[in-house]
N, C-alpha and C. Protein backbone atom coordinates (compact mmCIF):
# COMPACT_ATOMS: atom_id res chain seq x y z
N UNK A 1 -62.47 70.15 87.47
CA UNK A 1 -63.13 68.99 88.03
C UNK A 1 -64.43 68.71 87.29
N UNK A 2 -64.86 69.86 86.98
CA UNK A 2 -66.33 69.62 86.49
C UNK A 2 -65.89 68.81 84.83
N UNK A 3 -64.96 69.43 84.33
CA UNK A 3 -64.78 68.85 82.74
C UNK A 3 -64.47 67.35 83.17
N UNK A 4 -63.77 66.91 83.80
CA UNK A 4 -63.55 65.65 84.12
C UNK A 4 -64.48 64.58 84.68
N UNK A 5 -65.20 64.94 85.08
CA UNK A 5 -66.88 64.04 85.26
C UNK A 5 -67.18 64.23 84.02
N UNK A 6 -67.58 65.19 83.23
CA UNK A 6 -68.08 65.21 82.16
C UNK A 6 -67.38 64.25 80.89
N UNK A 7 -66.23 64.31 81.19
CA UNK A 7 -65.46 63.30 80.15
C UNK A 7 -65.71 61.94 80.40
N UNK A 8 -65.56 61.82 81.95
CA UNK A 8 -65.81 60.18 82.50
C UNK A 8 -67.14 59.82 82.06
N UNK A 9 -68.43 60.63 81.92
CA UNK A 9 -69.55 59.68 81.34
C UNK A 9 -69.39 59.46 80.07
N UNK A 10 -68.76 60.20 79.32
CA UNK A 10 -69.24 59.46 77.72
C UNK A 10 -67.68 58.58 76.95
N UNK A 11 -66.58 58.32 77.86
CA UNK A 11 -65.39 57.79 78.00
C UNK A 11 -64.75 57.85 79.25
N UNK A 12 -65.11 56.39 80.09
CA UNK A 12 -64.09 55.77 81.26
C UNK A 12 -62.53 54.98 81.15
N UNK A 13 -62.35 55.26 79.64
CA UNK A 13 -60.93 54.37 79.95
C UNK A 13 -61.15 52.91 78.66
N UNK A 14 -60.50 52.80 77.91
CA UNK A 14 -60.31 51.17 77.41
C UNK A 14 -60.66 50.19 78.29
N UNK A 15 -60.36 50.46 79.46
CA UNK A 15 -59.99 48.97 80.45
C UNK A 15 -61.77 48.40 80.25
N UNK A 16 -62.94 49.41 80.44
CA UNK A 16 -64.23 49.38 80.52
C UNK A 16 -64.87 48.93 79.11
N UNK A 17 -64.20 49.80 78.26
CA UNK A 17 -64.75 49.15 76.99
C UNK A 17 -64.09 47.57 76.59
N UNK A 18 -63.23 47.15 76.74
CA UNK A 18 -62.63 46.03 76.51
C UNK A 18 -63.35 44.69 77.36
N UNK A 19 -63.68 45.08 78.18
CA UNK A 19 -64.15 44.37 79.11
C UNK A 19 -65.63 44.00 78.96
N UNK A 20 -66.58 45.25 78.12
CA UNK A 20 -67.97 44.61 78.04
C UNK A 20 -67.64 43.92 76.65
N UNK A 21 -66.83 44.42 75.64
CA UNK A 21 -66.82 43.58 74.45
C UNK A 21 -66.28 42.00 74.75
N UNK A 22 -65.03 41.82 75.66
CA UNK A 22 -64.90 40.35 76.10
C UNK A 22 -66.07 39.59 76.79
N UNK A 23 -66.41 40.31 78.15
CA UNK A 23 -67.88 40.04 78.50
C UNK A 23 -69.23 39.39 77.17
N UNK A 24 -69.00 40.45 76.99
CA UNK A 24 -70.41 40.71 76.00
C UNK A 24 -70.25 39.67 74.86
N UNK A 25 -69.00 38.99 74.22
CA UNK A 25 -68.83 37.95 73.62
C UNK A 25 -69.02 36.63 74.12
N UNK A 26 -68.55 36.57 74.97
CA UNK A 26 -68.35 35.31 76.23
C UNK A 26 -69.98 35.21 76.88
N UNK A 27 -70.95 36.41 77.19
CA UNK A 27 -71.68 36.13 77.51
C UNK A 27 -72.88 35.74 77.05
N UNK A 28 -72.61 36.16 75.44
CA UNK A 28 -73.47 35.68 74.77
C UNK A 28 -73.36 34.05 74.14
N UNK A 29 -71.98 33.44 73.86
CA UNK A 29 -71.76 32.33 73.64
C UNK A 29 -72.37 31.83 74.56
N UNK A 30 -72.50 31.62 75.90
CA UNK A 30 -73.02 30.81 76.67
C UNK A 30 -74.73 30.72 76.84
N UNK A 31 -74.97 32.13 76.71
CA UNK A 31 -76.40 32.15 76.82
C UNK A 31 -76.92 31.36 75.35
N UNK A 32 -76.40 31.63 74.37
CA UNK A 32 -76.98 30.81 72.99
C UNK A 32 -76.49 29.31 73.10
N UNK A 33 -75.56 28.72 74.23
CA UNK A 33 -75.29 27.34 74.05
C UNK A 33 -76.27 26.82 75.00
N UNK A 34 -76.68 27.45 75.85
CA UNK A 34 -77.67 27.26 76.95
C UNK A 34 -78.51 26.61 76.61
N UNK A 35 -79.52 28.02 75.05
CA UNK A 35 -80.87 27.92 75.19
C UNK A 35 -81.23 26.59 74.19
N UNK A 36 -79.58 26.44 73.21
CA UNK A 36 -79.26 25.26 72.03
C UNK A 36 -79.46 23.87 73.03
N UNK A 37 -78.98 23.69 74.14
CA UNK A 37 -79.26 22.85 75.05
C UNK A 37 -80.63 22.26 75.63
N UNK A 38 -81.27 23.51 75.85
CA UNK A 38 -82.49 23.11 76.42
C UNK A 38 -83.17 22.82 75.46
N UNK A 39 -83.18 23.04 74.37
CA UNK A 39 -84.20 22.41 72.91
C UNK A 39 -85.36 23.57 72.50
N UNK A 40 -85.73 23.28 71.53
CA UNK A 40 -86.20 24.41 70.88
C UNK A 40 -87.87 24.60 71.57
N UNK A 41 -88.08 24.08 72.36
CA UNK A 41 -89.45 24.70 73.40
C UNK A 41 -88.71 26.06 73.49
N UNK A 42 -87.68 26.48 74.16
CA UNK A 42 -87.19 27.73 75.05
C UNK A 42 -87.23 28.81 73.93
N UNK A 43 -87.59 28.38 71.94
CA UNK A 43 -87.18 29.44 71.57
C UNK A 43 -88.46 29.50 70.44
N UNK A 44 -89.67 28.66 71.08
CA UNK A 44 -90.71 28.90 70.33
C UNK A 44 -91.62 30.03 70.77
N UNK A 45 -92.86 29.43 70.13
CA UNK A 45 -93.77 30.42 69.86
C UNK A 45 -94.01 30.64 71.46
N UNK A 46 -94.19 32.42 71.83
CA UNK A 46 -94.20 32.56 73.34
C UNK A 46 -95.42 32.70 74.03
N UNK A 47 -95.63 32.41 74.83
CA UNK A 47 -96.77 32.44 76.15
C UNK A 47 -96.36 33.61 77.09
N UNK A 48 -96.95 34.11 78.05
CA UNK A 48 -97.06 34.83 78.95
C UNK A 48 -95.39 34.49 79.82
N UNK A 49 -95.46 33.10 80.01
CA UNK A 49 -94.38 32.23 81.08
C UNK A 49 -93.61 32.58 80.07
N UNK A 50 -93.23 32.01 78.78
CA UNK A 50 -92.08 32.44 78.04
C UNK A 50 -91.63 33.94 78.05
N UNK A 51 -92.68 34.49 77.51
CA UNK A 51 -91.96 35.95 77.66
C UNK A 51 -91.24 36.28 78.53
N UNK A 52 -91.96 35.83 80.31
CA UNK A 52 -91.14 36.42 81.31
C UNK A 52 -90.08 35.83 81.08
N UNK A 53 -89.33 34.48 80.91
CA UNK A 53 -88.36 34.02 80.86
C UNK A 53 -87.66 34.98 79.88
N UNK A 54 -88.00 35.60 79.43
CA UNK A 54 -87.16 36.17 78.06
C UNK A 54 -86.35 37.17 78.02
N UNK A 55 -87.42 37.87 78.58
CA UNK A 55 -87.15 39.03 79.92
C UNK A 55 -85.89 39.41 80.51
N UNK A 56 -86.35 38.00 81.36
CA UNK A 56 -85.47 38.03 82.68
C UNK A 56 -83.42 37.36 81.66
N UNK A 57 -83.79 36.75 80.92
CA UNK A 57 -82.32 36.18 80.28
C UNK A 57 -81.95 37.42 79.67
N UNK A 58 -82.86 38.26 78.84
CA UNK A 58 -82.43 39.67 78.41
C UNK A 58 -81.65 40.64 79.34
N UNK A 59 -82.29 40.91 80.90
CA UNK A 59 -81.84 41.70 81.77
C UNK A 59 -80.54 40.90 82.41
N UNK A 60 -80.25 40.02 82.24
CA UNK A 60 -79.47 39.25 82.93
C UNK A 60 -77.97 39.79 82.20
N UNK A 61 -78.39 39.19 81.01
CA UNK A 61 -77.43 39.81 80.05
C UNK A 61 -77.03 41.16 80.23
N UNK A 62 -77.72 41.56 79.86
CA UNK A 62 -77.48 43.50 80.12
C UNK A 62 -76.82 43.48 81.17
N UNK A 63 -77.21 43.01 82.37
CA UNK A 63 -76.18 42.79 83.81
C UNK A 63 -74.88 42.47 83.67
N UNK A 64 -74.70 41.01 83.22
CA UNK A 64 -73.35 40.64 83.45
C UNK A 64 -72.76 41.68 81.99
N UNK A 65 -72.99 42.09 81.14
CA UNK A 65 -72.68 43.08 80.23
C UNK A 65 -71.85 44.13 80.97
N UNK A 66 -72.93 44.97 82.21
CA UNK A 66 -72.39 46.10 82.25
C UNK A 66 -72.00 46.60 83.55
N UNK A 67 -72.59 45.22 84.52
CA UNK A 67 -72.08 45.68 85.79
C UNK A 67 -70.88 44.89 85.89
N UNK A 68 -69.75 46.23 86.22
CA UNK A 68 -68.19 45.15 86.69
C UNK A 68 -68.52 44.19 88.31
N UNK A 69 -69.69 44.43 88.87
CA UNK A 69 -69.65 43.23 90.24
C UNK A 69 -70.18 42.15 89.87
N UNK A 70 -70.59 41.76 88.61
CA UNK A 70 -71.19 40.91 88.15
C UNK A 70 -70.36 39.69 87.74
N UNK A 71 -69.63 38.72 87.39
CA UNK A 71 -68.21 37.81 86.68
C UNK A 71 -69.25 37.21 85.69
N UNK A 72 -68.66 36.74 84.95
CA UNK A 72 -69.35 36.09 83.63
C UNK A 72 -69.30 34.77 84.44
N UNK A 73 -69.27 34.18 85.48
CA UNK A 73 -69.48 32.96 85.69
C UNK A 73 -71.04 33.01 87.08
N UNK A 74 -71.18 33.75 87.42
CA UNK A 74 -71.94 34.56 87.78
C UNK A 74 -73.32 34.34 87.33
N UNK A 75 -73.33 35.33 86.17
CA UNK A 75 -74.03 35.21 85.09
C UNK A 75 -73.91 34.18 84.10
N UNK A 76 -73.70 33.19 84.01
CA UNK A 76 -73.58 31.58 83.58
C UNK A 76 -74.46 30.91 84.20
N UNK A 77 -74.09 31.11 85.48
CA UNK A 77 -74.70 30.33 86.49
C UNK A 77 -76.45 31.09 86.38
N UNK A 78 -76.35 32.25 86.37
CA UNK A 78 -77.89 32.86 86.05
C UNK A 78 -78.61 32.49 85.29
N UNK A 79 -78.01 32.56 84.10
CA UNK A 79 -78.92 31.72 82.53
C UNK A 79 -79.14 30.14 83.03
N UNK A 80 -78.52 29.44 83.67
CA UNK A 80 -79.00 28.37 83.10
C UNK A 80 -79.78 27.99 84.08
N UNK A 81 -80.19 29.11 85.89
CA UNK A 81 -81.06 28.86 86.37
C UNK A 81 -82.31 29.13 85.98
N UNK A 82 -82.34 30.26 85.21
CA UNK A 82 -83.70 30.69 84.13
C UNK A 82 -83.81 29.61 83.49
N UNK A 83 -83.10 29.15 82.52
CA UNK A 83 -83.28 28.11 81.47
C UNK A 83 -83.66 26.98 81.84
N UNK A 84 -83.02 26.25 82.97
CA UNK A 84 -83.45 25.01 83.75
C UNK A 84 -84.80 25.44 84.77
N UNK A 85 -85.34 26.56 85.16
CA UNK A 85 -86.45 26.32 85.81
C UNK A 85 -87.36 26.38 84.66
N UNK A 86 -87.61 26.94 83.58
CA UNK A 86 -88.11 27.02 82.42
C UNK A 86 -88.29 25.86 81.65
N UNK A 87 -87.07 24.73 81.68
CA UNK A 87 -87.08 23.53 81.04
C UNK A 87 -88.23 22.61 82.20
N UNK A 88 -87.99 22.91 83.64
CA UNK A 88 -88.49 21.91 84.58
C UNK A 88 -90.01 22.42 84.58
N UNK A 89 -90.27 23.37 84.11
CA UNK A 89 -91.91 23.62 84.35
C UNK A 89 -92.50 23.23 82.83
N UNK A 90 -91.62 23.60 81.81
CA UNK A 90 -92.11 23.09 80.62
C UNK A 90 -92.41 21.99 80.33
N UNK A 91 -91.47 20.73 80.99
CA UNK A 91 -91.30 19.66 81.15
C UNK A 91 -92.82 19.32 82.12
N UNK A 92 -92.88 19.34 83.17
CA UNK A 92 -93.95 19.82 84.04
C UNK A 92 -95.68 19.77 83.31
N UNK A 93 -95.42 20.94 82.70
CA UNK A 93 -96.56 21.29 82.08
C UNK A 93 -97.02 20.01 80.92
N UNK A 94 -96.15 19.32 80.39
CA UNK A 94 -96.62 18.31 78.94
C UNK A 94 -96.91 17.07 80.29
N UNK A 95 -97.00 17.06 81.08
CA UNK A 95 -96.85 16.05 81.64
C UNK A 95 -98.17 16.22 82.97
N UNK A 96 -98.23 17.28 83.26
CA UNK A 96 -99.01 17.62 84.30
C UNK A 96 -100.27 18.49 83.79
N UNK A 97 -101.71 18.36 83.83
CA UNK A 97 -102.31 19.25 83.21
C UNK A 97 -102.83 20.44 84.11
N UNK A 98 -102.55 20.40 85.08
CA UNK A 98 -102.76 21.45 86.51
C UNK A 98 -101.82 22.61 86.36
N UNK A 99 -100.39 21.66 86.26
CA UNK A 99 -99.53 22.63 85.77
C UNK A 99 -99.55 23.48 84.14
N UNK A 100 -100.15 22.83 83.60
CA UNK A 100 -100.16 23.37 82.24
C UNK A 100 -101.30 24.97 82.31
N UNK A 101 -102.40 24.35 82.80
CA UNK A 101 -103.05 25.83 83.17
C UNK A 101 -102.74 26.48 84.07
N UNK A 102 -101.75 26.50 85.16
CA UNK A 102 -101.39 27.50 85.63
C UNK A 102 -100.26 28.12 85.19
N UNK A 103 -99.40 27.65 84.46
CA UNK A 103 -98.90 28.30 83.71
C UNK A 103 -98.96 29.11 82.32
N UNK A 104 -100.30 28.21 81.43
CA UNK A 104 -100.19 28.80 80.12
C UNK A 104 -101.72 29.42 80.19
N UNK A 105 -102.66 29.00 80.84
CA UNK A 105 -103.63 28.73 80.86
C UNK A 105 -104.69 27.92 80.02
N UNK A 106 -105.91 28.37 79.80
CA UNK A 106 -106.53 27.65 78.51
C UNK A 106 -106.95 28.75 77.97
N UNK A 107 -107.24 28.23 76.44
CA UNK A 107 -108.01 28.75 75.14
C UNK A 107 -109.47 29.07 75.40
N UNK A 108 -109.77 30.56 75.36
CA UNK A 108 -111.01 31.06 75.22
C UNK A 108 -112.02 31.51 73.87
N UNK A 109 -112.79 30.65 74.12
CA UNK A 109 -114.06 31.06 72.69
C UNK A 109 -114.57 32.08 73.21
N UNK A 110 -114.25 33.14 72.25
CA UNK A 110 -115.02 34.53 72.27
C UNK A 110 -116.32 34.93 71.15
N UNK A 111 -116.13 34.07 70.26
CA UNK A 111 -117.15 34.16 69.32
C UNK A 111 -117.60 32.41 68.68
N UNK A 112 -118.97 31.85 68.84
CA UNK A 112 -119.46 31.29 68.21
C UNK A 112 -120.49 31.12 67.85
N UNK A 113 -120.67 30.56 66.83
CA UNK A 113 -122.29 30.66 66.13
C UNK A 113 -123.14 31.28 65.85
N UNK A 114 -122.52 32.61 65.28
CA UNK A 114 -122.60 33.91 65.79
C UNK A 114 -122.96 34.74 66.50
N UNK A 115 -122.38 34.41 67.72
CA UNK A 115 -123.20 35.15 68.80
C UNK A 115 -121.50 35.50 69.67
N UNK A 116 -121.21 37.02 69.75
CA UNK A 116 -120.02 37.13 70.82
C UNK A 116 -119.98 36.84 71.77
N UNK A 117 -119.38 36.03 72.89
CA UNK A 117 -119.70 35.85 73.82
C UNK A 117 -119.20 36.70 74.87
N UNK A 118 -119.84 37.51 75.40
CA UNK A 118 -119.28 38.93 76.03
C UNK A 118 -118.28 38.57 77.31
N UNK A 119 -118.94 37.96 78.35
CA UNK A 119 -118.31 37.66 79.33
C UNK A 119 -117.06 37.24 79.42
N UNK A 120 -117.07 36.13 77.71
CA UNK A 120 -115.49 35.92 77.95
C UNK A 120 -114.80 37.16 77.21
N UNK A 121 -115.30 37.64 76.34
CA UNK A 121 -114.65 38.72 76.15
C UNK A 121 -114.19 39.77 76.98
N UNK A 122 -115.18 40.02 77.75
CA UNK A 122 -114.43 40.78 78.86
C UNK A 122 -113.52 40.35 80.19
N UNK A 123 -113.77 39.20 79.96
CA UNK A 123 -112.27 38.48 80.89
C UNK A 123 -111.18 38.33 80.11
N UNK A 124 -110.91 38.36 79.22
CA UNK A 124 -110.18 38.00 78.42
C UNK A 124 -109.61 39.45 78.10
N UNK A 125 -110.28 40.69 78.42
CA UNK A 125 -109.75 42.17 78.02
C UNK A 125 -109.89 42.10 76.40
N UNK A 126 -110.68 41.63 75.44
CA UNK A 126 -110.33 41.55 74.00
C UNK A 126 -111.44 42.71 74.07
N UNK A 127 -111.64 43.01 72.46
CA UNK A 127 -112.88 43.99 72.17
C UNK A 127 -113.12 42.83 71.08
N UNK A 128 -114.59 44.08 70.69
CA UNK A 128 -115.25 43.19 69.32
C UNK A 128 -114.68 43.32 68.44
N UNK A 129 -113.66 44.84 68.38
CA UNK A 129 -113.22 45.07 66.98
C UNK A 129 -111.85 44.40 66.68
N UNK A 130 -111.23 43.74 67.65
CA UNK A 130 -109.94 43.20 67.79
C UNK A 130 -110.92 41.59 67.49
N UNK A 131 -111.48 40.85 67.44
CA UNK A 131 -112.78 39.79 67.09
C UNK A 131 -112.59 40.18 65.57
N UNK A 132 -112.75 41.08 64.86
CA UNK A 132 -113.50 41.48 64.04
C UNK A 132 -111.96 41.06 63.20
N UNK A 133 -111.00 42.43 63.52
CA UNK A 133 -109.73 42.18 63.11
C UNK A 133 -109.33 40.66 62.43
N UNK A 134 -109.08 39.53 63.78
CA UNK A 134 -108.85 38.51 63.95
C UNK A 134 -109.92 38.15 62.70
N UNK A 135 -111.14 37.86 62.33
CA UNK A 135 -112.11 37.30 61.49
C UNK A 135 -110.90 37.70 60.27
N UNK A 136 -110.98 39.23 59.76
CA UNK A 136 -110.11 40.26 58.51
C UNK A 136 -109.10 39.53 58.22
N UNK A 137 -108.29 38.86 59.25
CA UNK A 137 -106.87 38.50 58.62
C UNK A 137 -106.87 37.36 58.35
N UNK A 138 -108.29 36.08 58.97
CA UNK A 138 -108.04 35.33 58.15
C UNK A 138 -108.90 34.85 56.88
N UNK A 139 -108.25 36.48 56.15
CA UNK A 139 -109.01 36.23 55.07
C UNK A 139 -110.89 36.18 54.45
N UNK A 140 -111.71 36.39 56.07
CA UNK A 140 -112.94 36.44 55.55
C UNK A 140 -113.73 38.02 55.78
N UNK A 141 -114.21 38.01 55.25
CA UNK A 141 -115.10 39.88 54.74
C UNK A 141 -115.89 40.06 56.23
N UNK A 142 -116.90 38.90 57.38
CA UNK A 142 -117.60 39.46 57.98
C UNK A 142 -117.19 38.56 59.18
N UNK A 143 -117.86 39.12 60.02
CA UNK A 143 -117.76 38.18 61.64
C UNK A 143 -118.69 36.64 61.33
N UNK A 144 -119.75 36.96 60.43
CA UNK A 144 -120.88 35.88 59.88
C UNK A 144 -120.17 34.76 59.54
N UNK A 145 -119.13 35.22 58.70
CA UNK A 145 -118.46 33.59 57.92
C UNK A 145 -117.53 32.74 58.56
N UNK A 146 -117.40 33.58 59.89
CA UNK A 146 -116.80 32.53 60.99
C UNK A 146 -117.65 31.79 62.00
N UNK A 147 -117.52 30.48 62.17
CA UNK A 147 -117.98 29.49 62.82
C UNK A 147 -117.82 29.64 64.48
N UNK A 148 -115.97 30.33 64.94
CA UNK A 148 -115.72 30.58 65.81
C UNK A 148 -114.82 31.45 65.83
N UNK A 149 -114.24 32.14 67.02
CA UNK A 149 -112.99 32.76 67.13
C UNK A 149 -112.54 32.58 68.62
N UNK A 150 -111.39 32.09 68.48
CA UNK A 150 -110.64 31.58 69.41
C UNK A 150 -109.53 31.96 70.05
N UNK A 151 -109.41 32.72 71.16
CA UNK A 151 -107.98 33.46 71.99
C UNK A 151 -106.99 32.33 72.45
N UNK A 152 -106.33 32.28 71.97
CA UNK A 152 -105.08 30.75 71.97
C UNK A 152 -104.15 31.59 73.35
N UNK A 153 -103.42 30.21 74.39
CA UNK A 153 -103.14 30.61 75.28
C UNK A 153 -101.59 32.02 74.96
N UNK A 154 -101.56 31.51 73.65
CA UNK A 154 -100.44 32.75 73.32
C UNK A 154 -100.67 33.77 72.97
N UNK A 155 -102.04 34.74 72.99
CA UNK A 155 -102.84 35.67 72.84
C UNK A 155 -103.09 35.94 71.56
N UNK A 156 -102.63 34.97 70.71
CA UNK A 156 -103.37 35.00 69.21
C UNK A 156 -104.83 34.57 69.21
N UNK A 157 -105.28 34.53 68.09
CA UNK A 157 -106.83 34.31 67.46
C UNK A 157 -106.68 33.07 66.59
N UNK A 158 -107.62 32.15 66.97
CA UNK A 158 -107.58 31.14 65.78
C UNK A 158 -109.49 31.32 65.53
N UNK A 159 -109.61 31.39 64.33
CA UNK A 159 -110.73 31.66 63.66
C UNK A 159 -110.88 30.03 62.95
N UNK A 160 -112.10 29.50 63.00
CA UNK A 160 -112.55 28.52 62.49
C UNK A 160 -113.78 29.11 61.60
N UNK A 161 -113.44 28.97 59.90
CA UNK A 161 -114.10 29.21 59.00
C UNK A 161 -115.91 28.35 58.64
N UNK A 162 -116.84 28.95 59.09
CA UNK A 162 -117.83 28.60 58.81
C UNK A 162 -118.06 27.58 57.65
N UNK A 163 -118.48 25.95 57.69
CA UNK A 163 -118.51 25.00 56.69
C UNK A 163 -120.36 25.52 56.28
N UNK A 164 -120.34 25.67 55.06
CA UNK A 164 -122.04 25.96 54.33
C UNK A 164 -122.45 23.94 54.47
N UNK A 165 -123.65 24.60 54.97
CA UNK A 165 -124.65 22.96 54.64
C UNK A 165 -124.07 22.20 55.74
N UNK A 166 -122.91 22.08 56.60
CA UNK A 166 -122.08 20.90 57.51
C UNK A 166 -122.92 21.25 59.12
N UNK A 167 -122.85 20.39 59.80
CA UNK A 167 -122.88 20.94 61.61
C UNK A 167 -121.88 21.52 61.79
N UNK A 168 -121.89 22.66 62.85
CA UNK A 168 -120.89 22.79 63.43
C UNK A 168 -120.14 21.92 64.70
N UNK A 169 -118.77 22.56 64.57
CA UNK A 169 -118.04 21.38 65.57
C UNK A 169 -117.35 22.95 66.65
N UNK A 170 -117.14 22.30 67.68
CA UNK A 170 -115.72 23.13 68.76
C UNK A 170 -114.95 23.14 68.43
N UNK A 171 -114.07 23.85 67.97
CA UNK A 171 -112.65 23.51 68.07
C UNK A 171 -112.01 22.65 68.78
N UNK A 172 -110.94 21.54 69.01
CA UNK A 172 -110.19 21.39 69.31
C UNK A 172 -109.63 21.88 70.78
N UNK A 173 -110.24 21.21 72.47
CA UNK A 173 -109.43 21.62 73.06
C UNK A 173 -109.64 23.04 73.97
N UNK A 174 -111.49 23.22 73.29
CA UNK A 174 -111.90 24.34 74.10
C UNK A 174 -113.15 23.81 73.64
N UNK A 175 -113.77 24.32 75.09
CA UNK A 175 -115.51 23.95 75.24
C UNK A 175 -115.99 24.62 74.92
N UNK A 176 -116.90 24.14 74.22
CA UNK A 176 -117.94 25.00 73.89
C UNK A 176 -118.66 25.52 74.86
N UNK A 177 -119.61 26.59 74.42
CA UNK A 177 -120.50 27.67 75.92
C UNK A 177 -121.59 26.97 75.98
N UNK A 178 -122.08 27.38 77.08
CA UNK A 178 -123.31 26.01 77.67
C UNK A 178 -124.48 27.02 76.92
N UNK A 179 -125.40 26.29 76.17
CA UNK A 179 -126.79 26.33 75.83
C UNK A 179 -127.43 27.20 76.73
N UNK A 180 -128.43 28.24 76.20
CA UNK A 180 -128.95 29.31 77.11
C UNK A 180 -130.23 28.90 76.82
């Protein structure tokens, strides 16, 4: 008895393997005609909201994959409630700007004029040396030769390169910090 449990975990039978490879074909055609459907928002650059969506279509999969109570219509019906609440808030969000920050939020200036601005840094959970980083990759030697540095709602850095002799400007879409 004991060898026979032991056999059943690492081989249950064809019937099991045949079944996640049909599954697992079938379930992926649909999930990739899904996300081809909803348009290429669902397969860009990700946000916080995207990821979870990403997530959740990943585990879904794995589900109708491997649980036999699961039917591939089931899980059809799953993806395209992910995908369609995802399309209706995305949709939502270009259209609504309430909705747009509660879902993506907004862009935080952590560094301008050279001065870090701590507070948002520490709401934001960044450090100076991850600031510093962000300055390194794009290309400039010190924190000095940047004008700004900017936490984009997709947790990247956009660095605005210090103009010699020009005023400075805000970026684009984020306020500047109030005058002390």
């Amino acid at each position: 008895m004991g060898d026979l449990m032991l056999e059943d975990v690492f081989f249950d039978g064809w019937e099991g393997l045949a079944r996640t490879l049909v599954i697992g074909v079938m379930a992926y055609v649909v999930m990739i005609t899904f996300l081809r459907i909803s348009g290429k928002r669902t397969l860009s650059k990700m946000n916080a909201f995207d990821l979870i969506v990403t997530v959740a279509l990943g585990s879904t999969l794995a589900t109708v994959l491997l649980s036999k109570d699961v039917a591939l219509a089931e899980g059809a019906l799953a993806f395209a409630v992910l995908i369609g609440l995802q399309f209706i808030v995305t949709w939502s969000s270009v259209r609504a700007r309430w909705v747009r920050k509660l879902v993506t939020g907004e862009p935080r200036m952590l560094y301008y004029r050279g001065e870090l601005l701590n507070d948002a840094l520490r709401t934001a959970r960044v450090t100076v040396d991850e600031v510093e980083a962000a300055v390194r990759s794009s290309g400039m030697a010190a924190l000095d030769d940047a004008e700004s540095v900017v936490l984009e709602t997709d947790g990247s850095f956009s660095v605005i390169k210090r103009q010699q002799g020009e005023a400075a400007s805000v970026p684009v879409g984020v306020q500047a910090p109030a005058s002390e």
